[in-house]
Protein backbone atom coordinates (compact mmCIF):
# COMPACT_ATOMS: atom_id res chain seq x y z
CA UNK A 1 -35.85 -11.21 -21.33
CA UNK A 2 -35.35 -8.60 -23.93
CA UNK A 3 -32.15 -7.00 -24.42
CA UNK A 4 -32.73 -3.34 -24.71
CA UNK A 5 -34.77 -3.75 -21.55
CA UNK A 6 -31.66 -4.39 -19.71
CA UNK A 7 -30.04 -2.19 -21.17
CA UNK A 8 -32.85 0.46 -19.89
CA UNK A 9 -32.65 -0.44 -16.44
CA UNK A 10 -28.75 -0.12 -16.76
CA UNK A 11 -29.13 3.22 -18.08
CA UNK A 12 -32.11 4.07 -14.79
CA UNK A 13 -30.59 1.92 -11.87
CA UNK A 14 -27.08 1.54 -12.98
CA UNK A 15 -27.29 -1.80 -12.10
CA UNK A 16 -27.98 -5.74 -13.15
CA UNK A 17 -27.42 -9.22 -12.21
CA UNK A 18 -25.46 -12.10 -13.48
CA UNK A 19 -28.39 -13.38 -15.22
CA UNK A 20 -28.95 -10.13 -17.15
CA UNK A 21 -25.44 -9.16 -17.88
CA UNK A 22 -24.94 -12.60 -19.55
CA UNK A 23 -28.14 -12.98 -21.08
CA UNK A 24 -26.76 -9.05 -23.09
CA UNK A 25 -23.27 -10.21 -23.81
CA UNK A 26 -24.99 -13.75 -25.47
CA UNK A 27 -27.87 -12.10 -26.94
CA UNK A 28 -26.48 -8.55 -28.65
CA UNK A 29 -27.50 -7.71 -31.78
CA UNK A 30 -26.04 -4.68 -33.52
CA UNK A 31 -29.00 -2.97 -32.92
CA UNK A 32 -28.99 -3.49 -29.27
CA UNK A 33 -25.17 -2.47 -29.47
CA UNK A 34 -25.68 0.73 -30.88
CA UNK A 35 -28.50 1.46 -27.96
CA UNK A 36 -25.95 0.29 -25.25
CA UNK A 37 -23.56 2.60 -26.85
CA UNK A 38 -25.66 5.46 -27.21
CA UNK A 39 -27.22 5.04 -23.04
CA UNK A 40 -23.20 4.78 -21.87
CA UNK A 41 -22.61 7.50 -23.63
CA UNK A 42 -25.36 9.67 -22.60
CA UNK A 43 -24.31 8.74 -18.77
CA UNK A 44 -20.84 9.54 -19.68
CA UNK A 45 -22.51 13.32 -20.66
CA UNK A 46 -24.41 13.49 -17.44
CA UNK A 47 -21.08 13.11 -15.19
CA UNK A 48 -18.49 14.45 -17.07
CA UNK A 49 -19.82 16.19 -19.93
CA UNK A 50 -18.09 15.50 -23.59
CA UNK A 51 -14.53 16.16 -21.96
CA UNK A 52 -11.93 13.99 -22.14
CA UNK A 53 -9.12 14.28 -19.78
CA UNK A 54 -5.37 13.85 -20.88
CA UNK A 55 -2.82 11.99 -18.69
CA UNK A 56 0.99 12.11 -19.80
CA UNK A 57 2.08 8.93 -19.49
CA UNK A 58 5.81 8.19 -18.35
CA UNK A 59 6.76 4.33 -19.28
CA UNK A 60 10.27 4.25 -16.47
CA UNK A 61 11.20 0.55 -16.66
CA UNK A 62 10.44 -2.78 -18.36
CA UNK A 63 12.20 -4.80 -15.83
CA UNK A 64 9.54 -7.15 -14.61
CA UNK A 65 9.97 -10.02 -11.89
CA UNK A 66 6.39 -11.38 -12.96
CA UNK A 67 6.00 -13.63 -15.80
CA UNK A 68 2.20 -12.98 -17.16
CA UNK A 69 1.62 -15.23 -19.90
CA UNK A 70 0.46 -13.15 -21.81
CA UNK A 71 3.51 -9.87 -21.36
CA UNK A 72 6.02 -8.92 -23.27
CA UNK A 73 8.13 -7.90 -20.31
CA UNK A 74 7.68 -10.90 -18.52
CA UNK A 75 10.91 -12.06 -16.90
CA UNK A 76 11.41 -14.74 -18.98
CA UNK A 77 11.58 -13.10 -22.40
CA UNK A 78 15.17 -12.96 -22.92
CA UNK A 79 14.29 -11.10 -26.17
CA UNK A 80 13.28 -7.94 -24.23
CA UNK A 81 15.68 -5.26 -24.35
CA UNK A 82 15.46 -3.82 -20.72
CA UNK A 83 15.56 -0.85 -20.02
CA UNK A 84 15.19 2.18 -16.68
CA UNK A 85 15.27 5.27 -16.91
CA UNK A 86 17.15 7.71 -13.92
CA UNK A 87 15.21 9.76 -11.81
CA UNK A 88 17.14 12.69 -13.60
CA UNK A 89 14.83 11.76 -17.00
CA UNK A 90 11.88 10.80 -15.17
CA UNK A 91 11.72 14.49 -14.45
CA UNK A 92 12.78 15.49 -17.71
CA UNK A 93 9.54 13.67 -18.64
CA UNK A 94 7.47 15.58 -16.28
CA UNK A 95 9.16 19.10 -17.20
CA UNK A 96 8.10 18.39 -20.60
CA UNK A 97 4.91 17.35 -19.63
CA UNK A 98 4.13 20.80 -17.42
CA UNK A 99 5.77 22.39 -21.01
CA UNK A 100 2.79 20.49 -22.56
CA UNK A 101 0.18 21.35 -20.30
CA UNK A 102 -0.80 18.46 -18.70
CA UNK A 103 -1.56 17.77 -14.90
CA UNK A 104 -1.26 14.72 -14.13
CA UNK A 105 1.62 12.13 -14.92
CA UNK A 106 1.08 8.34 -15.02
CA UNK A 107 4.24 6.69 -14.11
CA UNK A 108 3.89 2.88 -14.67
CA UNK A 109 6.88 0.15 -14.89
CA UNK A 110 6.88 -3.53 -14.39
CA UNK A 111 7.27 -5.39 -11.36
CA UNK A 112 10.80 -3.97 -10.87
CA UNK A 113 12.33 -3.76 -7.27
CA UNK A 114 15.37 -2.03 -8.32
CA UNK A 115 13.08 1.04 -7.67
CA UNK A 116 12.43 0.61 -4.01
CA UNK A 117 10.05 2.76 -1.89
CA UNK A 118 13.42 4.89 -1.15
CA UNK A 119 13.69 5.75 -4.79
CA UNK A 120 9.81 6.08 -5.36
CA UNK A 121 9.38 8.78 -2.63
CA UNK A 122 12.41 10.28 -4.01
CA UNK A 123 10.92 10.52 -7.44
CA UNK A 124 7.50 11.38 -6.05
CA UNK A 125 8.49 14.42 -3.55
CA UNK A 126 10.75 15.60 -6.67
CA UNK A 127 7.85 15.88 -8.75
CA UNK A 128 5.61 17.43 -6.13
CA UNK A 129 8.09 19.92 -4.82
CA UNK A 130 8.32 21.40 -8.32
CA UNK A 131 4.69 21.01 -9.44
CA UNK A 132 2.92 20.63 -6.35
CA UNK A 133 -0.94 20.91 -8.02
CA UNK A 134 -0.20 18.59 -10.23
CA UNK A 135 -0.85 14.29 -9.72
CA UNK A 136 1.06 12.01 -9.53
CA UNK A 137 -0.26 8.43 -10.33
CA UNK A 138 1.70 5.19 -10.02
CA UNK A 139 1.20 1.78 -11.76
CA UNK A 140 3.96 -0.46 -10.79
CA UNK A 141 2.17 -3.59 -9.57
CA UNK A 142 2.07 -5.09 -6.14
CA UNK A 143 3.72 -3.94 -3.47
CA UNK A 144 2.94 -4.13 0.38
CA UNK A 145 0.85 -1.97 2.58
CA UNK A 146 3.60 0.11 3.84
CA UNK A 147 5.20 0.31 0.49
CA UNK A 148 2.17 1.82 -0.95
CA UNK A 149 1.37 4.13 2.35
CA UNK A 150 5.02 5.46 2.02
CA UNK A 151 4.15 6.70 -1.56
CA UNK A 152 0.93 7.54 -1.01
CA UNK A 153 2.56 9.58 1.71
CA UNK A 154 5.36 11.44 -0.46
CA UNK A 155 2.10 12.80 -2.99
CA UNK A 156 1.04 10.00 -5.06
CA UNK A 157 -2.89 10.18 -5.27
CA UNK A 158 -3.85 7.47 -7.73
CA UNK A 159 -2.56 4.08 -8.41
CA UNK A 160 -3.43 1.97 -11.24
CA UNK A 161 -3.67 -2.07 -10.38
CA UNK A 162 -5.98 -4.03 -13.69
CA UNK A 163 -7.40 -7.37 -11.45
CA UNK A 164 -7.05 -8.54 -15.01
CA UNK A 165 -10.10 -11.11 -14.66
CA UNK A 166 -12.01 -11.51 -11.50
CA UNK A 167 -12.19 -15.29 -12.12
CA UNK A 168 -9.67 -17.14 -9.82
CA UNK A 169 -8.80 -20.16 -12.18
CA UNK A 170 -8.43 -17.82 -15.17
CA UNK A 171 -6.23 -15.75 -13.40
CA UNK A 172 -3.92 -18.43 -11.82
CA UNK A 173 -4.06 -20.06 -15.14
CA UNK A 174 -2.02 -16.52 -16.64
CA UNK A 175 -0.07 -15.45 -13.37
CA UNK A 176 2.12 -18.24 -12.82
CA UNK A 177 4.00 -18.17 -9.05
CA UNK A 178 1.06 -14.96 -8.55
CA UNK A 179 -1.86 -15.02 -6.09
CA UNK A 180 -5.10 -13.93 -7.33
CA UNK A 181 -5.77 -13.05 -3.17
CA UNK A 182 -2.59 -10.91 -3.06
CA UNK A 183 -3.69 -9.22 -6.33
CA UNK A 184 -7.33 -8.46 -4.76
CA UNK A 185 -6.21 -7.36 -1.14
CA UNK A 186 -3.59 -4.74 -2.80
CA UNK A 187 -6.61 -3.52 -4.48
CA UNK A 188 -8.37 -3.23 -1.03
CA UNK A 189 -5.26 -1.88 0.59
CA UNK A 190 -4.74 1.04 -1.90
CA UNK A 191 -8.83 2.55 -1.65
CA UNK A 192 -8.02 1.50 2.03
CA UNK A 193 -5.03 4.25 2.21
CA UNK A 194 -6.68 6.62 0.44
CA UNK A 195 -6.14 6.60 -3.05
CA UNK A 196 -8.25 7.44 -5.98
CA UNK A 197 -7.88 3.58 -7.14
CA UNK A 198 -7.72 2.16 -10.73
CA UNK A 199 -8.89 -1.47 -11.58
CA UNK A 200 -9.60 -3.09 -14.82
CA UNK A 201 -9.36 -6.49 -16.99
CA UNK A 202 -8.55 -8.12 -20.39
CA UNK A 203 -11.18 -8.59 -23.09
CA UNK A 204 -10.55 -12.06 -25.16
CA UNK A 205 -7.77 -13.40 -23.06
CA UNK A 206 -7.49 -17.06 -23.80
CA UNK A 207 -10.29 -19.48 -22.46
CA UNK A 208 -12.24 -16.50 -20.96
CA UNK A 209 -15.95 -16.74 -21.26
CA UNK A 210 -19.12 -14.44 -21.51
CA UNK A 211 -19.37 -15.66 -17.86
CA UNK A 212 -16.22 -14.53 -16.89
CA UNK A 213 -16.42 -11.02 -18.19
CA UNK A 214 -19.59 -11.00 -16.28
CA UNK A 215 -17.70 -11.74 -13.04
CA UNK A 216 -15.50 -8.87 -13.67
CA UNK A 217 -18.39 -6.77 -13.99
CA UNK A 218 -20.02 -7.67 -10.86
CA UNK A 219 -16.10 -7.20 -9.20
CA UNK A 220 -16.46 -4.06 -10.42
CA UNK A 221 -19.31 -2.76 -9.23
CA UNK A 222 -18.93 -4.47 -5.81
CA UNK A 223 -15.55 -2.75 -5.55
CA UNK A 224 -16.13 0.27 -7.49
CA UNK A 225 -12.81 1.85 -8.51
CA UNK A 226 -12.48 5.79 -9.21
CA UNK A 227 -11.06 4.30 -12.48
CA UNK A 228 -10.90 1.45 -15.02
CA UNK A 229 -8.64 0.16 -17.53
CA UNK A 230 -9.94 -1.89 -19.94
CA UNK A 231 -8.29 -3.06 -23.42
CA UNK A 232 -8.22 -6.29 -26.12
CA UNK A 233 -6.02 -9.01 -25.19
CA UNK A 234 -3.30 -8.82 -27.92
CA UNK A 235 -0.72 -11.21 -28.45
CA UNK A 236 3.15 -11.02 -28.36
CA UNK A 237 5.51 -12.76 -30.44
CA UNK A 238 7.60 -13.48 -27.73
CA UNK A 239 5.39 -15.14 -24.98
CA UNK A 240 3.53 -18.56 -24.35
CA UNK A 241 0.23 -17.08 -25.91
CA UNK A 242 1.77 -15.81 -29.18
CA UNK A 243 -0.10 -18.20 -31.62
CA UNK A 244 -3.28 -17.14 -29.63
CA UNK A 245 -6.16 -15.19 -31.01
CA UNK A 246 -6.51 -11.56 -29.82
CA UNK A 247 -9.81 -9.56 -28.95
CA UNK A 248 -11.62 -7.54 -30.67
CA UNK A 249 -12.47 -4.06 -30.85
CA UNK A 250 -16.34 -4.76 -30.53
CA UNK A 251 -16.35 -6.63 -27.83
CA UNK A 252 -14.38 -4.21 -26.15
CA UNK A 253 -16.34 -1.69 -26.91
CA UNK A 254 -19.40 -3.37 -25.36
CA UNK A 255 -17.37 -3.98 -22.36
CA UNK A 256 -16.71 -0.55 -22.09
CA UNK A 257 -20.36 0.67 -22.26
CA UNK A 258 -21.50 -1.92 -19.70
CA UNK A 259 -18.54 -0.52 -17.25
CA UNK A 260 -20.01 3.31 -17.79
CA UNK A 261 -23.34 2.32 -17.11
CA UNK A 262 -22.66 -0.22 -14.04
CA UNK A 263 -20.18 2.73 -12.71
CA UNK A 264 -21.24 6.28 -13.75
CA UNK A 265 -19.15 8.41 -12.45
CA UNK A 266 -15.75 6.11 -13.31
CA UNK A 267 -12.90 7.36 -14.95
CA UNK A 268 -12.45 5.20 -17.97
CA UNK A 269 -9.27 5.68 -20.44
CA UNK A 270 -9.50 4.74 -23.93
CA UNK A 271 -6.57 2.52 -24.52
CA UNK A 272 -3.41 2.66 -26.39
CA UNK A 273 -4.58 -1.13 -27.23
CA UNK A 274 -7.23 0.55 -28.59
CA UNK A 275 -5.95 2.08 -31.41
CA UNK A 276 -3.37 -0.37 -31.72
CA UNK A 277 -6.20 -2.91 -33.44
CA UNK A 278 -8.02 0.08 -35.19
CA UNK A 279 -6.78 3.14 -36.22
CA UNK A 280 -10.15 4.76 -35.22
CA UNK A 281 -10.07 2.58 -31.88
CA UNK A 282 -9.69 5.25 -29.53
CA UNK A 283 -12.41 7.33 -30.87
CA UNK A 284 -14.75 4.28 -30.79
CA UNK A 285 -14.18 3.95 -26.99
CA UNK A 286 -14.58 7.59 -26.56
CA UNK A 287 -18.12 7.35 -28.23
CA UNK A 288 -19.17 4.49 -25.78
CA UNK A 289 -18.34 6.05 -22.56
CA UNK A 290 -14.82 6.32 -22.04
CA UNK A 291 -13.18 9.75 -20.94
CA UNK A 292 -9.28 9.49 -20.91
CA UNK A 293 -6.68 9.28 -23.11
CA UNK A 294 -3.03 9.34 -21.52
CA UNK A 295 -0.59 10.07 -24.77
CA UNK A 296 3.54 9.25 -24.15
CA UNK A 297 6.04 11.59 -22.75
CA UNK A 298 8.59 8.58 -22.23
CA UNK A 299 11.53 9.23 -24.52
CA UNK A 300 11.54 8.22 -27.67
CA UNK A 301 13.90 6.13 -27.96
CA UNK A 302 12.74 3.46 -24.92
CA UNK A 303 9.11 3.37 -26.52
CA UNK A 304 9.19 0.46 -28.56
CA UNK A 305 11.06 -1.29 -25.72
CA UNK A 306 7.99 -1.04 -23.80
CA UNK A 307 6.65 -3.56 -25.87
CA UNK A 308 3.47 -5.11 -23.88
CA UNK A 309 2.05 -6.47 -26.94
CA UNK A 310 2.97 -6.71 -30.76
CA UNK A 311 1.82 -3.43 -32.59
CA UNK A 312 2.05 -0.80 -29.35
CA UNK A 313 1.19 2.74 -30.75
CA UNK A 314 4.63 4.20 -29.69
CA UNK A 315 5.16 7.31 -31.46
CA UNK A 316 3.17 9.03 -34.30
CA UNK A 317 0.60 10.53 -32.61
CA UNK A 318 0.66 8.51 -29.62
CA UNK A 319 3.54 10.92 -28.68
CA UNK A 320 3.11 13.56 -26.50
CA UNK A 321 4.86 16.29 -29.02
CA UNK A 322 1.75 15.23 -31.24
CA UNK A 323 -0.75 16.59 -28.85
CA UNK A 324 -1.84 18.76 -31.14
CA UNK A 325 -3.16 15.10 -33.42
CA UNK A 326 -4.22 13.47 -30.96
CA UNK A 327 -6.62 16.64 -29.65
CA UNK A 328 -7.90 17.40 -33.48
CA UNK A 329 -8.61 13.44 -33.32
CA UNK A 330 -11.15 13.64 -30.20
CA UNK A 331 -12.64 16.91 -31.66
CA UNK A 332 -13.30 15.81 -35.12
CA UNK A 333 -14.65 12.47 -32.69
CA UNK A 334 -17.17 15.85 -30.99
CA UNK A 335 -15.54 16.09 -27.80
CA UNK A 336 -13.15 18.52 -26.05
CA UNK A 337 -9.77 18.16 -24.57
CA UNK A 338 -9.21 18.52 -21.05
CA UNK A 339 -5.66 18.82 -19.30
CA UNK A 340 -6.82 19.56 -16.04
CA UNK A 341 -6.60 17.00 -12.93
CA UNK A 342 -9.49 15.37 -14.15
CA UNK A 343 -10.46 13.73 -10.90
CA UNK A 344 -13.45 11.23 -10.37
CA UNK A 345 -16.60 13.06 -9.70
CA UNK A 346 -17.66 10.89 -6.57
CA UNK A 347 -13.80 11.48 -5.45
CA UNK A 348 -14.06 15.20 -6.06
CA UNK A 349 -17.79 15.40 -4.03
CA UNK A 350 -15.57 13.74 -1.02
CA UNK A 351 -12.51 16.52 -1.22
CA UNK A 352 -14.26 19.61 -2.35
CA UNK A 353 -10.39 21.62 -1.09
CA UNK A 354 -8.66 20.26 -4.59
């Protein structure tokens, strides 16, 4: 096998098996990495041109019942200062948001049942009453069916749920007292309601393999999501895996490519993890295919409480008043700023009424 030839039937067919994935990630020479990067990002062109689409993203609580090994806001860090904000300033968020321009607000918490589905419609039909074109997407972990029907229900559209790796014993290895079947049926459940559904994974977790980053491809395009979130593994000083190595930009990057080529038409964010391990990290995933960027509108001053991993971008131009940085940042990069709903193409095809 020859690696660019993969890579050429990934750019034609938009597809390859286990054998050929692996036989890319063990075989890639920088060369071949360029190529892959330059293919994703010509398929990125051909379904969304060179926009990228801007998200305003509201950070609410970092209560979390789950205990990730690898999350600052795991329930066990006693370190964590916790934090929620009131409905009253998750609104405030969104008002300065709709000041801002933007059209869709990501609200995403931990694992925190204080805001039951009462207060989550609540919030939602708030925020649709007053901006009713504008989405709402929730990522706030699992819930039940109903829980996520009732929301779905009051407005929200799009729900963001990382399977964080699509191998069983890697996951159950990082999710203590979690079920990797739960994680995978709320997955189902969500597309199964209707919403435009977000998946994603880790890159350089501890102990995971070529093999298993192969397996989340194949998830992937088995399951295909209308979105994917995909960002290093970095460690925090206050959790089990703090003395572990963290991933790396490159092999992110690749990771990111692969995605846009297995799944064309996917919305794919460049992370905030991104540029948290290079200050031209962002940009980098922009160039290989990605096609969102979702700056902060949480208040300031809870920002650095939302501390997921050691070295967060919180403010600077991570910050939503900065849009004007971050926007000169993907045009110097040679692409253009979109604030619009930004909806996945294949989605879009299916409700042609938005």
């Amino acid at each position: 096998m020859i690696v660019k030839d993969i890579i050429n039937k990934l750019y034609k067919e938009n597809n390859a098996n286990k054998e050929e994935l692996l036989f890319v990630l063990n075989n890639l020479n920088n060369e071949d990495k360029e190529y892959l990067i330059e293919k994703a990002n010509e398929i990125r062109i051909d379904n969304y041109g060179n926009k990228v689409y801007m998200r305003g993203l509201i950070e609410f609580t970092n209560y979390c019942s789950k205990n990730c090994l690898y999350c600052g806001i795991r329930a066990e860090n006693k370190k964590a200062e916790r934090y929620r904000l009131t409905e009253e300033q998750i609104l405030e968020c969104v008002d300065l948001g709709d000041k801002l321009g933007y059209k869709t607000y990501v609200l995403q918490g931990g694992e925190d049942f204080y805001f039951t589905d009462e207060k989550m419609v609540s919030i939602i039909k708030k925020i649709k009453k007053k901006y009713p074109q504008n989405v709402v997407t929730l990522s706030i972990g699992e819930r039940s069916f109903n829980s996520y029907k009732k929301m779905f229900e009051a407005g929200a559209e799009r729900f963001l749920l990382r399977h964080e790796t699509a191998s069983k014993e890697l996951y159950n290895k990082l999710h203590p007292n979690s079920s990797f079947k739960n994680r995978i049926q709320c997955l189902k459940n969500l597309k199964k309601i209707g919403y435009q559904v977000g998946a994603g994974f880790m890159v350089g977790i501890p102990e995971q393999t070529n093999e298993n980053l192969v397996e989340d491809l194949l998830f992937l395009k088995e399951f295909k999501p209308h979105m994917c979130g995909i960002g290093p593994f970095i460690p925090h000083k206050d959790t089990p895996l703090k003395n572990e190595k963290g991933g790396t930009l490159e092999k992110t990057i690749i990771m990111l490519a692969l995605v846009r080529l297995l799944l064309p038409e996917v919305l794919l964010p460049a992370t905030t993890a991104l540029g948290s391990i290079d200050s031209n990290g962002r940009e980098k995933g922009i160039k290989a295919g990605a096609n969102v960027v979702m700056p902060n509108l949480s208040p300031i001053n809870v920002r650095n409480k939302y501390s997921l991993y050691d070295g967060k971008l919180s403010i600077g131009d991570e910050a939503a008043e900065c849009k004007i940085c971050i926007e000169s940042r993907i045009k110097k990069a040679g692409f253009t700023v979109d604030i619009c709903r930004g909806d996945n193409v294949s989605w879009l095809k299916e409700h042609k009424n938005i």
